[in-house]
N, C-alpha and C. Protein backbone atom coordinates (compact mmCIF):
# COMPACT_ATOMS: atom_id res chain seq x y z
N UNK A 1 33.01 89.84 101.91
CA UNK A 1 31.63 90.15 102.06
C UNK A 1 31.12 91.00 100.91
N UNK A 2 29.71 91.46 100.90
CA UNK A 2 29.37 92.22 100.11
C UNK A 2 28.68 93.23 100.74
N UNK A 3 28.24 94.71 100.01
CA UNK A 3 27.41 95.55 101.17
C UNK A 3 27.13 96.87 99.89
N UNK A 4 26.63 97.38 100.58
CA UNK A 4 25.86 98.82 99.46
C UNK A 4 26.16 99.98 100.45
N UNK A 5 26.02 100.96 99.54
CA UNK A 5 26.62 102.54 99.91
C UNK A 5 25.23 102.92 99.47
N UNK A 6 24.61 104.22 99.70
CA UNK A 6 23.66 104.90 99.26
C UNK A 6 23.64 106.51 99.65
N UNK A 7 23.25 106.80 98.67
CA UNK A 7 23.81 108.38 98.67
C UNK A 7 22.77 108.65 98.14
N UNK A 8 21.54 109.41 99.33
CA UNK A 8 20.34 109.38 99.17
C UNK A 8 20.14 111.15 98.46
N UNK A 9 21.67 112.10 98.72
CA UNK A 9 21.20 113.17 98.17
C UNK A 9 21.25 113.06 96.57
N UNK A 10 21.97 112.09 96.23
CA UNK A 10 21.92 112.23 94.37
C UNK A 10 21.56 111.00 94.28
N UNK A 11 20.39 109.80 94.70
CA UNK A 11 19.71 108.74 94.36
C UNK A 11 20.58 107.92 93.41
N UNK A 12 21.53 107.87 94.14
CA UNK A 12 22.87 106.65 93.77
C UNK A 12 22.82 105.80 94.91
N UNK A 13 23.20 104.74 94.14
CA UNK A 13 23.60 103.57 94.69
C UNK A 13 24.87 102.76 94.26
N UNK A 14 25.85 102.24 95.27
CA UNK A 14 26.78 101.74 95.06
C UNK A 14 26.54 100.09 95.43
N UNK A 15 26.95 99.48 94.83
CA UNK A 15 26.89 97.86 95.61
C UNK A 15 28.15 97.40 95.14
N UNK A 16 28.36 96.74 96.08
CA UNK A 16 30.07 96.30 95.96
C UNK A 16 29.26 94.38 96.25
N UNK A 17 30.04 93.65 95.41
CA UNK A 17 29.90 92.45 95.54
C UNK A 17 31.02 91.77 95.71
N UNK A 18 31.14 90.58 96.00
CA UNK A 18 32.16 89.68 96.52
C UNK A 18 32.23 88.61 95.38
N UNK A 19 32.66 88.84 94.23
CA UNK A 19 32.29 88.10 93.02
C UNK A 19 33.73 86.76 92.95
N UNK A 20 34.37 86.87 94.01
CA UNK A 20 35.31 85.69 94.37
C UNK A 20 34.32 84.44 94.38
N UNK A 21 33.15 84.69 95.08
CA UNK A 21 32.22 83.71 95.11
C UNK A 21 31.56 82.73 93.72
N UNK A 22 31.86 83.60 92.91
CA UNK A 22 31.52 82.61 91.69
C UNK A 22 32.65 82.50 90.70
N UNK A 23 33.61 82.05 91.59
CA UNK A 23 35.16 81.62 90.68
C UNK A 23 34.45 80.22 89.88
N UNK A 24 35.51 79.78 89.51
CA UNK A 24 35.22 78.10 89.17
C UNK A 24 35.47 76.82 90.24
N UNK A 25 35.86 77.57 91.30
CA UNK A 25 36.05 76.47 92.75
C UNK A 25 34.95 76.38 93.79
N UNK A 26 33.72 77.29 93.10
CA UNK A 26 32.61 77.10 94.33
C UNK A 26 32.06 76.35 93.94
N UNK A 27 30.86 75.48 94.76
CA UNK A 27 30.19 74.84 94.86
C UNK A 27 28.29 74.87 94.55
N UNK A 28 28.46 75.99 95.38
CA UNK A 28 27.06 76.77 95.41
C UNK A 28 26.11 76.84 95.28
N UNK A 29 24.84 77.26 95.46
CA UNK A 29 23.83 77.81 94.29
C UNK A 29 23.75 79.35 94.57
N UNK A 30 24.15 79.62 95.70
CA UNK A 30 23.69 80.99 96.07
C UNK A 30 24.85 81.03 97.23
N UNK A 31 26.09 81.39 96.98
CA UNK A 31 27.37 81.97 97.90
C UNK A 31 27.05 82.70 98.72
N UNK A 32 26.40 82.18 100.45
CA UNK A 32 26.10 83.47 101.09
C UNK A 32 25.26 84.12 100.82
N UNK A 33 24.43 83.77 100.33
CA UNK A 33 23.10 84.53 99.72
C UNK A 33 23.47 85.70 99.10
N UNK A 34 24.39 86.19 98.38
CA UNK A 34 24.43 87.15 97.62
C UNK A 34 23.32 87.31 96.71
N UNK A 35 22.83 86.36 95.72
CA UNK A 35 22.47 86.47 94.91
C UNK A 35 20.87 86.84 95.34
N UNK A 36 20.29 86.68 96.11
CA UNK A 36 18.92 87.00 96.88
C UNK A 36 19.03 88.04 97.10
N UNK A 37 20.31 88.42 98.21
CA UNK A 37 20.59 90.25 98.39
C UNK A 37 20.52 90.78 97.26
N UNK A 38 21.52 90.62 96.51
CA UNK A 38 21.28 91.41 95.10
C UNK A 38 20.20 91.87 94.26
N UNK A 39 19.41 90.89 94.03
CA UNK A 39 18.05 90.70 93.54
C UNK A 39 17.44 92.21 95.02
N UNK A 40 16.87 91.71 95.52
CA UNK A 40 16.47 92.77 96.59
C UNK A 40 17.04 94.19 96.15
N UNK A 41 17.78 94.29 96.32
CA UNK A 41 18.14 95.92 96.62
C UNK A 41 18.09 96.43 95.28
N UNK A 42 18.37 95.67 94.15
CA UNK A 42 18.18 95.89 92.91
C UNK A 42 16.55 96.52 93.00
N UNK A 43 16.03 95.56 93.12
CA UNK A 43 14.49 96.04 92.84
C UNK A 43 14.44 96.94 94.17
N UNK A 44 14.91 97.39 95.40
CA UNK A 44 14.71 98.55 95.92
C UNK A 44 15.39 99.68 95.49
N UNK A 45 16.28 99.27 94.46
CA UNK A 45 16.71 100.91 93.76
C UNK A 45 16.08 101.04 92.35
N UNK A 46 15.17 99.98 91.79
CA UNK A 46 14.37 100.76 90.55
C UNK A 46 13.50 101.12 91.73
N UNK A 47 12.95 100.98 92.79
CA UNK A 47 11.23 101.47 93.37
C UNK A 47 11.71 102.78 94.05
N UNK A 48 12.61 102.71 94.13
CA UNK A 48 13.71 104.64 94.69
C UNK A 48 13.98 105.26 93.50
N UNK A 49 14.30 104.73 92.57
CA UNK A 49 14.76 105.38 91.13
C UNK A 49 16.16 106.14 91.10
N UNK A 50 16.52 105.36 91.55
CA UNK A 50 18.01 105.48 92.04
C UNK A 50 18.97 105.03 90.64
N UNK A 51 20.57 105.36 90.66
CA UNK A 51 21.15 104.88 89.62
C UNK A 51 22.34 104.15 90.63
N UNK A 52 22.39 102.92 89.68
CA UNK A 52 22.88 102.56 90.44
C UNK A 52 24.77 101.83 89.97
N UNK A 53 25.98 101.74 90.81
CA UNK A 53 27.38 101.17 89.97
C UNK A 53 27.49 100.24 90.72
N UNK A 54 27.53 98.99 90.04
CA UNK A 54 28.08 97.52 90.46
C UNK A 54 29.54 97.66 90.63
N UNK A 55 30.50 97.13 91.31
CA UNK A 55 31.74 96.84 91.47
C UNK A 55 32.75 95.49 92.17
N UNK A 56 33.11 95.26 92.12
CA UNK A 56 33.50 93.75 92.72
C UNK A 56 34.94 93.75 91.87
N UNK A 57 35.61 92.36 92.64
CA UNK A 57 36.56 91.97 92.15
C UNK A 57 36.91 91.42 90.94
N UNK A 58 36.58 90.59 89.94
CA UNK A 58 36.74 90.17 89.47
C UNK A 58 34.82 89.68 88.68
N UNK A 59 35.51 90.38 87.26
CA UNK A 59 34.10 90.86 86.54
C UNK A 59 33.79 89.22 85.66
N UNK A 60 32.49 88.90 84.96
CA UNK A 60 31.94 87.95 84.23
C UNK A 60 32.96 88.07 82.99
N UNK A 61 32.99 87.26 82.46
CA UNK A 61 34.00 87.24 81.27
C UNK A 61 35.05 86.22 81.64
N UNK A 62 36.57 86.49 80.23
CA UNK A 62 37.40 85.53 80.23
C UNK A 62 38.59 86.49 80.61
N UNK A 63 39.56 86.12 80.46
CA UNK A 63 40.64 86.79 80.46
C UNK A 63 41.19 86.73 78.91
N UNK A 64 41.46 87.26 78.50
CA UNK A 64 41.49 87.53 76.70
C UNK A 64 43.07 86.80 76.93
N UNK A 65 43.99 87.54 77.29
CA UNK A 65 45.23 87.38 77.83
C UNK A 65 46.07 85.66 77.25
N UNK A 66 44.74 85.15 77.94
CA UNK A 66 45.18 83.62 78.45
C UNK A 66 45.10 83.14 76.87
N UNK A 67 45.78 81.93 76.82
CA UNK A 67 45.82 80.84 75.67
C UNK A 67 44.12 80.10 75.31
N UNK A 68 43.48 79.93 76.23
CA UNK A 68 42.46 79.49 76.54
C UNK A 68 41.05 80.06 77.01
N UNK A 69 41.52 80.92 77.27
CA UNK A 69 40.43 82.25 77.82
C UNK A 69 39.77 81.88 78.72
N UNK A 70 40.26 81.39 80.26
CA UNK A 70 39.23 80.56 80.93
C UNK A 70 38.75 81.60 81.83
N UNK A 71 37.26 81.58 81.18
CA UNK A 71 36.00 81.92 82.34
C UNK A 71 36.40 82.78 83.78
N UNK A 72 36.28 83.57 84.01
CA UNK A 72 36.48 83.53 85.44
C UNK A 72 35.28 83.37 85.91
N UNK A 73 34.33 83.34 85.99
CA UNK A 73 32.85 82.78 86.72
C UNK A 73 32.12 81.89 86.11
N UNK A 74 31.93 81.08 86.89
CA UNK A 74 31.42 79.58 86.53
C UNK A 74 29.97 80.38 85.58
N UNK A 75 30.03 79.21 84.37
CA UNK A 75 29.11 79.77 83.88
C UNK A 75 27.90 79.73 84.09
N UNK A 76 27.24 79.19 84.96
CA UNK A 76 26.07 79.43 85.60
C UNK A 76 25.86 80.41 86.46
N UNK A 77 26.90 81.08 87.04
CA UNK A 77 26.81 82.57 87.41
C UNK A 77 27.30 83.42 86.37
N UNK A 78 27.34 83.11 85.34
CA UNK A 78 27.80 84.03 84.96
C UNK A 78 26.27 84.64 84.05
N UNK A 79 25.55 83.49 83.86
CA UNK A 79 24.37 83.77 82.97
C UNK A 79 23.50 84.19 84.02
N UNK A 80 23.56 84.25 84.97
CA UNK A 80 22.71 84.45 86.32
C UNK A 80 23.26 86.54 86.64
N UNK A 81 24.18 86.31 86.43
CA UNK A 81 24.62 87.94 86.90
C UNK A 81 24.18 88.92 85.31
N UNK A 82 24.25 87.94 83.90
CA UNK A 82 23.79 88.91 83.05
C UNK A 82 22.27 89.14 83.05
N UNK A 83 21.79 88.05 83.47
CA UNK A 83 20.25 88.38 83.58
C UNK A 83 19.49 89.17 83.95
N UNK A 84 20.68 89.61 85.33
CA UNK A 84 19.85 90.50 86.59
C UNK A 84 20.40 92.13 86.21
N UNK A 85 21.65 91.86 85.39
CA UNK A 85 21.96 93.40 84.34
C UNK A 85 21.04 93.78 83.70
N UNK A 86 20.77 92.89 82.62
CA UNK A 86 19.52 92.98 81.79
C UNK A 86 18.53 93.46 82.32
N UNK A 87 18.06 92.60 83.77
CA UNK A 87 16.49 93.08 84.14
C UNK A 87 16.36 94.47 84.35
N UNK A 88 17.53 94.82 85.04
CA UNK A 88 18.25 96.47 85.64
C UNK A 88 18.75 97.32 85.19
N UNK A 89 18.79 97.46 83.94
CA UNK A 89 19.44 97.72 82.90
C UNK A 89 19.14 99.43 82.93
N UNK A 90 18.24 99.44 83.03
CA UNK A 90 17.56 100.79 83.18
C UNK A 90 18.14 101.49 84.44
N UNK A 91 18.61 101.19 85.43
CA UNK A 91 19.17 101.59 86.42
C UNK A 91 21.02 101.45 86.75
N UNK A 92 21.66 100.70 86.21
CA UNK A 92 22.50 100.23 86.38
C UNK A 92 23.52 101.20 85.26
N UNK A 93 24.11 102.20 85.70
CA UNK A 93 24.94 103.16 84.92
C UNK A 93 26.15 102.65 84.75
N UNK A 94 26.58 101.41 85.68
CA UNK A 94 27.80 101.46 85.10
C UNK A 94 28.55 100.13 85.92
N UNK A 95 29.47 99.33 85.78
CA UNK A 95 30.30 98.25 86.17
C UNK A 95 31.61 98.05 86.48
N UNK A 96 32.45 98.09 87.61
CA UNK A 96 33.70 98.54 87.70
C UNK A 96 33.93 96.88 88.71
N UNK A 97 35.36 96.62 87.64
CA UNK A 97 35.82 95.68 87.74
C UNK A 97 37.47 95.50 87.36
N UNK A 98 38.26 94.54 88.62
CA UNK A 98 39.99 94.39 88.46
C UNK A 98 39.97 93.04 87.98
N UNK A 99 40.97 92.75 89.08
CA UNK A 99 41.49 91.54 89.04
C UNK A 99 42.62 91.09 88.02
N UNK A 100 42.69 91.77 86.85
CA UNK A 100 43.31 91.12 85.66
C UNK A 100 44.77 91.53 85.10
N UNK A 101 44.66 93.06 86.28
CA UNK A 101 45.63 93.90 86.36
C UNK A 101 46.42 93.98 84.86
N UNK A 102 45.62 94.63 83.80
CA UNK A 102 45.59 95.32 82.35
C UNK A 102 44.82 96.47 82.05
N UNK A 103 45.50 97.11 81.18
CA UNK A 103 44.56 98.34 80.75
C UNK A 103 43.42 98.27 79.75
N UNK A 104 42.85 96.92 79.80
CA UNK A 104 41.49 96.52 78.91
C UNK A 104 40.15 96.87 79.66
């Protein structure tokens, strides 16, 4: 699943996403509506002025590692999740991401 923390005494926001959802085996357009939630609360933490840390499993990018560097998010989410960085950019302090189990 996915879900948000809010920590209304220091106008933080946490959102934890379920970014399994845009491996290269989904189907999708919108996994569970994440991507609607997201959008939402995004724009309810610029109208709070809140700062806000993304986190999830497994971040946009490749794995450097590999011979091939394959994608971990289909690239249509993947241009879809930088967009909504970009739009948020101003709010969004920071991105915490595994999966790859390296010190990169």
């Amino acid at each position: 699943g996915y879900y948000t923390i809010e920590q209304k005494k220091h106008k933080l926001r946490i959102i934890a996403l379920n970014t399994n959802l845009y491996s290269q085996t989904n189907a999708q357009e919108d996994p569970s509506g994440q991507w609607l939630w997201l959008e939402s609360v995004l724009a309810k933490s610029l109208k709070n002025r809140e700062t806000v840390y993304l986190v999830g499993h497994m971040g946009p990018g490749a794995d450097e590692r590999q011979p091939e560097a394959v994608p971990l998010f289909q690239e249509k989410f993947a241009r879809r999740y930088l967009r909504l960085v970009r739009k948020y950019a101003q709010i969004i302090v920071g991105q915490f991401f595994g999966h790859l189990h390296s010190d990169t």
